[in-house]
PDB file of N, CA and C in Angstrom:
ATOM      1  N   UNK A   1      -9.998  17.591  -7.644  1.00  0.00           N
ATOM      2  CA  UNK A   1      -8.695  17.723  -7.047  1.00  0.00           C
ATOM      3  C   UNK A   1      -8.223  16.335  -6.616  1.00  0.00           C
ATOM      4  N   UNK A   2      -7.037  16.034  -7.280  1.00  0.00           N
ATOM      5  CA  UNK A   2      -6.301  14.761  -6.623  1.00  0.00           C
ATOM      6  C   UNK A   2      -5.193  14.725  -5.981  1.00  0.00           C
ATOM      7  N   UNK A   3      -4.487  13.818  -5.522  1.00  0.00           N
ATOM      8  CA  UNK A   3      -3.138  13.648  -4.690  1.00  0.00           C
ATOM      9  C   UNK A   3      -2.193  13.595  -5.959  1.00  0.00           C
ATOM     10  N   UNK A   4      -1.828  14.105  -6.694  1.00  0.00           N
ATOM     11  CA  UNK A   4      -0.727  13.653  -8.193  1.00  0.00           C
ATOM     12  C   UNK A   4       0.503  14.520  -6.866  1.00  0.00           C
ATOM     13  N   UNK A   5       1.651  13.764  -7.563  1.00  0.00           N
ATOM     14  CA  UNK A   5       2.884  14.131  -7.690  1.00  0.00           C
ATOM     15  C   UNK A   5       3.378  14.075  -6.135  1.00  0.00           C
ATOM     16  N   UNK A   6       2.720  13.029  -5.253  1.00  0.00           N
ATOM     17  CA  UNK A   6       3.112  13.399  -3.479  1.00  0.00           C
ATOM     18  C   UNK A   6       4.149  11.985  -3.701  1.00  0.00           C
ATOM     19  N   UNK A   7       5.034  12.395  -2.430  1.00  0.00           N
ATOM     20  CA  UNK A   7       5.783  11.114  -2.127  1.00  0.00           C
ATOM     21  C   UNK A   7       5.657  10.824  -0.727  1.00  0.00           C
ATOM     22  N   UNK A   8       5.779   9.507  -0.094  1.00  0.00           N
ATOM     23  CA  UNK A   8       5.318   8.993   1.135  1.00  0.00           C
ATOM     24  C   UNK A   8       7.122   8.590   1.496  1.00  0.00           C
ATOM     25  N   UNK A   9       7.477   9.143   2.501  1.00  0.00           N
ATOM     26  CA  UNK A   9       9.022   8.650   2.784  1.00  0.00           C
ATOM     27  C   UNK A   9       9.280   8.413   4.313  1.00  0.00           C
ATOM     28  N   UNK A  10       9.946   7.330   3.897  1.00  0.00           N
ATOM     29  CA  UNK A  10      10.179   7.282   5.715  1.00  0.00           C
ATOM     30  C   UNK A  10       9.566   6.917   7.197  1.00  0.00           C
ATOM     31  N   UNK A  11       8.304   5.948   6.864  1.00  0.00           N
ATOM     32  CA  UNK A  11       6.942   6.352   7.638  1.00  0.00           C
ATOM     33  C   UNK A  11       7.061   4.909   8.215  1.00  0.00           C
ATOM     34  N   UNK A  12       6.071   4.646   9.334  1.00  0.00           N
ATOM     35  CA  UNK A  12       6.055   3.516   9.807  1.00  0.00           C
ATOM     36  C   UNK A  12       4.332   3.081   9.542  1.00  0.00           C
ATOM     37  N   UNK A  13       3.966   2.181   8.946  1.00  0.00           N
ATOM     38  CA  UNK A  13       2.773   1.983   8.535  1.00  0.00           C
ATOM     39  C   UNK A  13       2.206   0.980   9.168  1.00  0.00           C
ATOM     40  N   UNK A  14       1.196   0.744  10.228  1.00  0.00           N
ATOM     41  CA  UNK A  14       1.065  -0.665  10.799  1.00  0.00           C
ATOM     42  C   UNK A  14      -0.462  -0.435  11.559  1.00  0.00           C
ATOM     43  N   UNK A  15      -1.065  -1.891  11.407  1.00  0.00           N
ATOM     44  CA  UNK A  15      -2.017  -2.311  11.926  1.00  0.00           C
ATOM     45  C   UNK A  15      -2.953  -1.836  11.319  1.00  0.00           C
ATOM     46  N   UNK A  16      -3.699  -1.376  10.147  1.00  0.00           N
ATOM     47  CA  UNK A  16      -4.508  -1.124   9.458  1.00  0.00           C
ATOM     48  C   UNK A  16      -5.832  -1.944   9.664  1.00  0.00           C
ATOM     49  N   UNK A  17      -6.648  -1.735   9.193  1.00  0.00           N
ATOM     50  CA  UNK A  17      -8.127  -2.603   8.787  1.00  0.00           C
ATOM     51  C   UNK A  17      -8.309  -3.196  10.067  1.00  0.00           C
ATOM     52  N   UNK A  18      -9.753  -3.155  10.208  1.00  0.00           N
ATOM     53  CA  UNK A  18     -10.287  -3.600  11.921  1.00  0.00           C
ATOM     54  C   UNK A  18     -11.083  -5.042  11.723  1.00  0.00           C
ATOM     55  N   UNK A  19     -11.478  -5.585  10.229  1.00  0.00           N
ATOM     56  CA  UNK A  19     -11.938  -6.413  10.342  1.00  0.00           C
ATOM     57  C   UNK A  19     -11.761  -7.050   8.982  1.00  0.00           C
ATOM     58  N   UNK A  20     -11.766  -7.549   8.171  1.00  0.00           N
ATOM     59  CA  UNK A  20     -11.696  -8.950   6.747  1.00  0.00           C
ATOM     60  C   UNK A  20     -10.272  -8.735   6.413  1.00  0.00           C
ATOM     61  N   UNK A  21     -10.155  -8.245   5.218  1.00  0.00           N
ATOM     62  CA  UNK A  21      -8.716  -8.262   4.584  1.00  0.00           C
ATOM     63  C   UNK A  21      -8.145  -6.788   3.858  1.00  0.00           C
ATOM     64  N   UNK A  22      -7.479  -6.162   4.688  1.00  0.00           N
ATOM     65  CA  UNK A  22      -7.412  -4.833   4.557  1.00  0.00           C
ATOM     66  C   UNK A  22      -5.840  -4.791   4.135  1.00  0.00           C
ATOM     67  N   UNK A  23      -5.480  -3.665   3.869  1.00  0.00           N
ATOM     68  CA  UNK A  23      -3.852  -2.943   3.310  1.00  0.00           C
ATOM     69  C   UNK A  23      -3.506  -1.652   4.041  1.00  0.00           C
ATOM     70  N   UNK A  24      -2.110  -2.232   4.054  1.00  0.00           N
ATOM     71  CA  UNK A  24      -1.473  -1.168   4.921  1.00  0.00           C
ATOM     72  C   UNK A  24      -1.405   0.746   4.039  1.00  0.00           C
ATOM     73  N   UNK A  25      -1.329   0.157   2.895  1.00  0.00           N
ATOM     74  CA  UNK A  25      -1.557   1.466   2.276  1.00  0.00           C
ATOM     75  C   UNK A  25      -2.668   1.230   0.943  1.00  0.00           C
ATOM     76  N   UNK A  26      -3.474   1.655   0.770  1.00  0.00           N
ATOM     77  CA  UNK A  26      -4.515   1.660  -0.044  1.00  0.00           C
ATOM     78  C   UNK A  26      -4.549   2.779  -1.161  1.00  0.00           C
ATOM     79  N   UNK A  27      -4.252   2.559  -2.690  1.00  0.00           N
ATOM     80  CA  UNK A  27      -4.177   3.889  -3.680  1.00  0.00           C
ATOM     81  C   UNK A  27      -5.435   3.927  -4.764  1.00  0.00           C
ATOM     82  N   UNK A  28      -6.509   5.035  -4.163  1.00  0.00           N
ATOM     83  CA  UNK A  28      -7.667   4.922  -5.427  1.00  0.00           C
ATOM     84  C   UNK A  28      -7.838   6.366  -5.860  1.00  0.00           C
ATOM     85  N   UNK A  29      -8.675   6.128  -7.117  1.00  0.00           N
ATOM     86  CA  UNK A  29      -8.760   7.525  -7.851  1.00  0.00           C
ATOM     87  C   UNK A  29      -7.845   7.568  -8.492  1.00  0.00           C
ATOM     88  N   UNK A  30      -7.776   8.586  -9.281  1.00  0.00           N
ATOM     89  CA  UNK A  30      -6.920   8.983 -10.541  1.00  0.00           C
ATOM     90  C   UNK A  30      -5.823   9.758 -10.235  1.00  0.00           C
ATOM     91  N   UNK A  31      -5.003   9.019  -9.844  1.00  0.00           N
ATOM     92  CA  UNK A  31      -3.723  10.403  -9.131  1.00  0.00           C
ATOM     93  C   UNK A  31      -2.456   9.639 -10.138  1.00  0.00           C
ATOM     94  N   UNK A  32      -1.648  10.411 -10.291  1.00  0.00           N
ATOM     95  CA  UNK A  32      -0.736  10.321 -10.894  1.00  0.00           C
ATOM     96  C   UNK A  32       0.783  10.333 -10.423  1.00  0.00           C
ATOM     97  N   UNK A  33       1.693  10.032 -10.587  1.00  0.00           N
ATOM     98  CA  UNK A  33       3.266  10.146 -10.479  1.00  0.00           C
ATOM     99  C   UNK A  33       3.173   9.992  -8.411  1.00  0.00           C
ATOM    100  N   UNK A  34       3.115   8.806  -8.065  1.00  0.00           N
ATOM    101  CA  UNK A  34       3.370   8.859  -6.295  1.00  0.00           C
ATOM    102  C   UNK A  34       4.313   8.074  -6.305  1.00  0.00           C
ATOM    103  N   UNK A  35       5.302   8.092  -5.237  1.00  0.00           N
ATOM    104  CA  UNK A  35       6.500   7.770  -4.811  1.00  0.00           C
ATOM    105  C   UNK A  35       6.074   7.587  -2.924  1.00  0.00           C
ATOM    106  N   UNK A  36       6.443   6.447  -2.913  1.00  0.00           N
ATOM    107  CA  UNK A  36       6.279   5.781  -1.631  1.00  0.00           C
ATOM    108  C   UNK A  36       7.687   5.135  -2.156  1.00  0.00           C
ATOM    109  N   UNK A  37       8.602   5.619  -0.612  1.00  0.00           N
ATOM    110  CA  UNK A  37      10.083   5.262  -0.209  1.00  0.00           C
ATOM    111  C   UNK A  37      10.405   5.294   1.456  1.00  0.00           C
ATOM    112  N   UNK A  38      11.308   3.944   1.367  1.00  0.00           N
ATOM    113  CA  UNK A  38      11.656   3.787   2.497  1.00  0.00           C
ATOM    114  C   UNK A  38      11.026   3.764   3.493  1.00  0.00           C
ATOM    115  N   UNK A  39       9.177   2.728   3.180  1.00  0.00           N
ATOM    116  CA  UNK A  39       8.534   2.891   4.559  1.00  0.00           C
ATOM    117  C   UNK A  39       9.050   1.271   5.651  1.00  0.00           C
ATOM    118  N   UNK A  40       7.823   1.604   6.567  1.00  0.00           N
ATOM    119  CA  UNK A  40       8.185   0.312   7.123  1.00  0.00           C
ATOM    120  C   UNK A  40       6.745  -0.311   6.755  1.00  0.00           C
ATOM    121  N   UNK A  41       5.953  -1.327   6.519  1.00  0.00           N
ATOM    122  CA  UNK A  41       4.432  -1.352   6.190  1.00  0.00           C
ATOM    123  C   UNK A  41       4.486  -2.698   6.998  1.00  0.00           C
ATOM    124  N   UNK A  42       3.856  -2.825   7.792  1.00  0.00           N
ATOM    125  CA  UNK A  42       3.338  -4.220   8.495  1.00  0.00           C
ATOM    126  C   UNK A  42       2.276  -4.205   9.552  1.00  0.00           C
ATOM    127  N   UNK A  43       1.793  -5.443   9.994  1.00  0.00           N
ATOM    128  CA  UNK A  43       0.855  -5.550  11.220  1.00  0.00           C
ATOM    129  C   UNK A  43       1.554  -6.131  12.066  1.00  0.00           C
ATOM    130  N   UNK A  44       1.391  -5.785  13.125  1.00  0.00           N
ATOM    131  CA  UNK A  44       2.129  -6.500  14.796  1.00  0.00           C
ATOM    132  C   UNK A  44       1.217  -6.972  15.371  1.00  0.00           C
ATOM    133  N   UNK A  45       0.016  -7.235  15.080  1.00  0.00           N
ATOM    134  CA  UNK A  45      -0.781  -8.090  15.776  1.00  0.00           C
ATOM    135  C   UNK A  45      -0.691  -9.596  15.670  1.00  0.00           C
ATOM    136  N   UNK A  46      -0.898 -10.133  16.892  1.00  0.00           N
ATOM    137  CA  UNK A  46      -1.059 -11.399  16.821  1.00  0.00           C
ATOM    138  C   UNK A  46      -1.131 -12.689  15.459  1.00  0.00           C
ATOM    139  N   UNK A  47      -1.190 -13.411  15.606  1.00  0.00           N
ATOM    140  CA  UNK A  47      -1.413 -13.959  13.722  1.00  0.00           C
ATOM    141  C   UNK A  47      -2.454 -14.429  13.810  1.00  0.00           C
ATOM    142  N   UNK A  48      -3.051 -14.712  14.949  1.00  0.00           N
ATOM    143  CA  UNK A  48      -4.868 -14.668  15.293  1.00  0.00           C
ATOM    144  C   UNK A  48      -6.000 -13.096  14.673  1.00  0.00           C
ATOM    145  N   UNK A  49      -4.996 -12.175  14.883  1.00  0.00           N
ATOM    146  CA  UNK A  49      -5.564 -11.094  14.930  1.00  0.00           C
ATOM    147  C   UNK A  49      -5.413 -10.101  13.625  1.00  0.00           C
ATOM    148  N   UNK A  50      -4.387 -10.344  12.761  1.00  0.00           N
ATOM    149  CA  UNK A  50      -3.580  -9.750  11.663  1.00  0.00           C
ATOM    150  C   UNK A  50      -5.176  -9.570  10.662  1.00  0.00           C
ATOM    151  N   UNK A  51      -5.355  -8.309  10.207  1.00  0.00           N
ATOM    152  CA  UNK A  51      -5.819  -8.124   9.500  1.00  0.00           C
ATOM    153  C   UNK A  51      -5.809  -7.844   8.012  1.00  0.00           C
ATOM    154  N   UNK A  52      -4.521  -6.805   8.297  1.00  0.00           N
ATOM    155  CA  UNK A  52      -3.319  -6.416   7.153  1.00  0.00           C
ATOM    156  C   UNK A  52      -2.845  -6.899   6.588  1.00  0.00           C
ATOM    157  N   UNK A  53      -3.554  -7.940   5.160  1.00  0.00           N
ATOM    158  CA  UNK A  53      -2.931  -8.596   4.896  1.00  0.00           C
ATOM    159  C   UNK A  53      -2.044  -8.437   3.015  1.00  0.00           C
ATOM    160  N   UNK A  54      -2.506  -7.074   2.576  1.00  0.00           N
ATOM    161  CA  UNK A  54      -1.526  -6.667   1.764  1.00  0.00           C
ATOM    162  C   UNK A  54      -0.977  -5.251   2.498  1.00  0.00           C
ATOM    163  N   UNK A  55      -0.097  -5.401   1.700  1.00  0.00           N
ATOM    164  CA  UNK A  55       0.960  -4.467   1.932  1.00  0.00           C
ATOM    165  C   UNK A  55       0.427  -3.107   1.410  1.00  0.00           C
ATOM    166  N   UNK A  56       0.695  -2.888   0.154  1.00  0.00           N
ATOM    167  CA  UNK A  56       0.283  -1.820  -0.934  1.00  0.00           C
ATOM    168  C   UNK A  56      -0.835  -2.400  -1.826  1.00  0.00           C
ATOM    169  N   UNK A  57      -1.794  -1.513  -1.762  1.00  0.00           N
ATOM    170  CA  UNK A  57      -3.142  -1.901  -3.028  1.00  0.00           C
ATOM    171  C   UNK A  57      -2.881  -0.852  -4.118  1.00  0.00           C
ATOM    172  N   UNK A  58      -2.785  -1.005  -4.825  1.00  0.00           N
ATOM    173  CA  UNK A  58      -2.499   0.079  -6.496  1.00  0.00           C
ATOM    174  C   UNK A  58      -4.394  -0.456  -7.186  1.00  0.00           C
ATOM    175  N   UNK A  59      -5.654   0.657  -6.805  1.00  0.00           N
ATOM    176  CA  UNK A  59      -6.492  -0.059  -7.730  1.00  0.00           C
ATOM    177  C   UNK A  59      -6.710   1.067  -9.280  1.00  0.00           C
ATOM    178  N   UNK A  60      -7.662   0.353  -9.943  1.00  0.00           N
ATOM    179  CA  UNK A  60      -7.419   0.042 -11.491  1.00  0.00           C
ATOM    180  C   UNK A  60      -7.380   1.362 -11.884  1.00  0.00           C
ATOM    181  N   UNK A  61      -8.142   3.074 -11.499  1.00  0.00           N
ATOM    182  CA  UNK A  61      -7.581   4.186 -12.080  1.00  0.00           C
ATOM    183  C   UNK A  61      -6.036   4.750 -11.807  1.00  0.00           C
ATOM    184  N   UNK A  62      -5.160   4.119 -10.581  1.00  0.00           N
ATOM    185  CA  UNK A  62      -4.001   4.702 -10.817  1.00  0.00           C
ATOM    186  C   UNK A  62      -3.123   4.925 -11.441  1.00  0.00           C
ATOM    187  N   UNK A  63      -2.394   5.665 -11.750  1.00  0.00           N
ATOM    188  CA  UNK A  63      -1.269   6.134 -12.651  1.00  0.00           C
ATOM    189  C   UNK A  63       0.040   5.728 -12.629  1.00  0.00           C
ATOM    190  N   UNK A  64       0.666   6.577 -12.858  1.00  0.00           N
ATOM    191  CA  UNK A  64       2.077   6.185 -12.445  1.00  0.00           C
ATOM    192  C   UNK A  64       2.228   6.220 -10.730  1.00  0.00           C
ATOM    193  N   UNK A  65       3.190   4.636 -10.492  1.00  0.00           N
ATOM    194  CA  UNK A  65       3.841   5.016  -9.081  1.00  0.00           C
ATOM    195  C   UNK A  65       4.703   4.414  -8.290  1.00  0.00           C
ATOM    196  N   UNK A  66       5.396   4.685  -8.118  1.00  0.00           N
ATOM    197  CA  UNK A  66       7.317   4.746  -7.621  1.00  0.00           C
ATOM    198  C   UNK A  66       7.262   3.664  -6.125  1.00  0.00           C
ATOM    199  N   UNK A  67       7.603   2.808  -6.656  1.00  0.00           N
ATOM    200  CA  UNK A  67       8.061   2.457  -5.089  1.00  0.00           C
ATOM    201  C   UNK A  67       9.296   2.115  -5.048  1.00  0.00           C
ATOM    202  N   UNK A  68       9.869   2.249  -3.710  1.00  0.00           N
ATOM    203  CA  UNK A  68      11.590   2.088  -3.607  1.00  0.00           C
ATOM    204  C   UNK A  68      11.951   1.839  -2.375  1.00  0.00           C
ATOM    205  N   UNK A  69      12.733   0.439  -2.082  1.00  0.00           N
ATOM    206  CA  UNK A  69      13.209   0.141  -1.080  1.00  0.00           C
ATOM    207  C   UNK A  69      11.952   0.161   0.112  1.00  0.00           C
ATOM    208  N   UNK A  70      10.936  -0.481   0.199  1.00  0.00           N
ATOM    209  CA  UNK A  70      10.033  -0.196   1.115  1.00  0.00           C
ATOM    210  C   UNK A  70       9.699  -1.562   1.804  1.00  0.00           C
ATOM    211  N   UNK A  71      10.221  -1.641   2.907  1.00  0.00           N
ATOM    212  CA  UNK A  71      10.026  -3.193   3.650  1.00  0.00           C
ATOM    213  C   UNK A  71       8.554  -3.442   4.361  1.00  0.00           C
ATOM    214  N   UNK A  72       8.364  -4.256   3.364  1.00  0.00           N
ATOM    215  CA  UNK A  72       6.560  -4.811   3.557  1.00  0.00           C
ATOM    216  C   UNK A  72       6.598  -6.143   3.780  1.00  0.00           C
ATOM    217  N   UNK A  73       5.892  -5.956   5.154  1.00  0.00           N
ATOM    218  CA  UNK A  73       5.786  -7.365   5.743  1.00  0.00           C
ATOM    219  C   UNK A  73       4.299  -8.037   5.749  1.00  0.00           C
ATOM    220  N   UNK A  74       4.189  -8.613   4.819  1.00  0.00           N
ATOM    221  CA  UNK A  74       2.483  -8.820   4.798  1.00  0.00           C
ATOM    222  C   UNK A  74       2.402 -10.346   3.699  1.00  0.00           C
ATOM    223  N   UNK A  75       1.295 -10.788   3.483  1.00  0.00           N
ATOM    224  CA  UNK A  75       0.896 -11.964   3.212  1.00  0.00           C
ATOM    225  C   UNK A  75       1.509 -11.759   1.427  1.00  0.00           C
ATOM    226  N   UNK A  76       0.413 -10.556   1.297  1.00  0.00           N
ATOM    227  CA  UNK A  76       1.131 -10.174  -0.239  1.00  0.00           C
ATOM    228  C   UNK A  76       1.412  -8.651  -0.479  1.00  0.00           C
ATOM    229  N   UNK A  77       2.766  -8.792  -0.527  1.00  0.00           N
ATOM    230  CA  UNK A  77       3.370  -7.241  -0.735  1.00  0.00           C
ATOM    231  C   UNK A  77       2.861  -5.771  -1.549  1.00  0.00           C
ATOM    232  N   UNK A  78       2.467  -6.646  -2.485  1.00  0.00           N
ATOM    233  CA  UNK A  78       1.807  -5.506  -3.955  1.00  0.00           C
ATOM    234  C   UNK A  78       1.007  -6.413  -4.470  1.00  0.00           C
ATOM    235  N   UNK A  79      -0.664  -5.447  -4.357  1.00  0.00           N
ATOM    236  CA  UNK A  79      -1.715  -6.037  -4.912  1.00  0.00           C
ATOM    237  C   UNK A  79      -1.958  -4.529  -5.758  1.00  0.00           C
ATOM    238  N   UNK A  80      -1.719  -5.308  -7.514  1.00  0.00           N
ATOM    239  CA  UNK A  80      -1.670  -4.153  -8.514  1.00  0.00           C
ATOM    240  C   UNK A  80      -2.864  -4.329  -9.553  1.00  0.00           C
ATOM    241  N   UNK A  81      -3.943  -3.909  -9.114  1.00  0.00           N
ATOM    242  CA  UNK A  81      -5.501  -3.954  -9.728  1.00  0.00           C
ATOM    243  C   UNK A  81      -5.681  -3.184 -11.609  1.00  0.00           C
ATOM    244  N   UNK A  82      -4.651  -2.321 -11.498  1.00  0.00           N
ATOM    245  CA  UNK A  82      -4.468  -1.899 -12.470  1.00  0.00           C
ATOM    246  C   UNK A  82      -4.454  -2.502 -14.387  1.00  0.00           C
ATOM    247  N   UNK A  83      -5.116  -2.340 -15.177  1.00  0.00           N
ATOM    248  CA  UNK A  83      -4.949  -3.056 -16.212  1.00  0.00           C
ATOM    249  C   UNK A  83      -3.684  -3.468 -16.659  1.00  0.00           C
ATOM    250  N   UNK A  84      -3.435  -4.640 -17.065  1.00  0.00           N
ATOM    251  CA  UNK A  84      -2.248  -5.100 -17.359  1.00  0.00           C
ATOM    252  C   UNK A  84      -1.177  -5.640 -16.617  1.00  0.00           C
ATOM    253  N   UNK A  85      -1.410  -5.218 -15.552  1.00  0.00           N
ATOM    254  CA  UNK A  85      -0.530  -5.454 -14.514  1.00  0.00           C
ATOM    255  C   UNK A  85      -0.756  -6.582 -13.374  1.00  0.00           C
ATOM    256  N   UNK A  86      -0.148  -7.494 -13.017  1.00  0.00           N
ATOM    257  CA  UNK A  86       0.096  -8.532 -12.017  1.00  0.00           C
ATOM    258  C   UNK A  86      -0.476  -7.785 -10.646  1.00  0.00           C
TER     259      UNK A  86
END
């Protein structure tokens, strides 16, 4: 059983990972067709303290997935592990 076909809308995403280099939203396993819209994704901690330092992780079994209009405040916005892809 996987997450296929969910959408993430509207959400406030912040302060993730307690210690190295973590993401505000993290996508593994084989899921298919996700739609993440209109979040807010960042860390408010200190810049001593910021852990969060991608935004969105896409790793290498994911499928299709939608992002739109989603203000990510992080070192690097979209980390896309996926074959072929940047």
């Amino acid at each position: 059983m996987a997450g296929h076909r969910n959408r993430l809308v509207e959400n406030v995403i912040e302060n993730n990972a307690t210690s190295g280099e973590g993401a505000g939203i993290r996508i593994r396993g084989v899921v298919n067709d996700l739609e993440f819209s209109k979040n807010t994704i960042r860390d408010t901690r200190a810049s001593g303290g910021r852990t969060q330092s991608v935004g969105i992780q896409i790793e290498e079994k994911v499928g299709q997935v939608t992002l739109i209009d989603n203000d990510v405040r992080a070192e690097r916005k979209v980390v896309d592990l996926r074959p072929g892809k940047k």
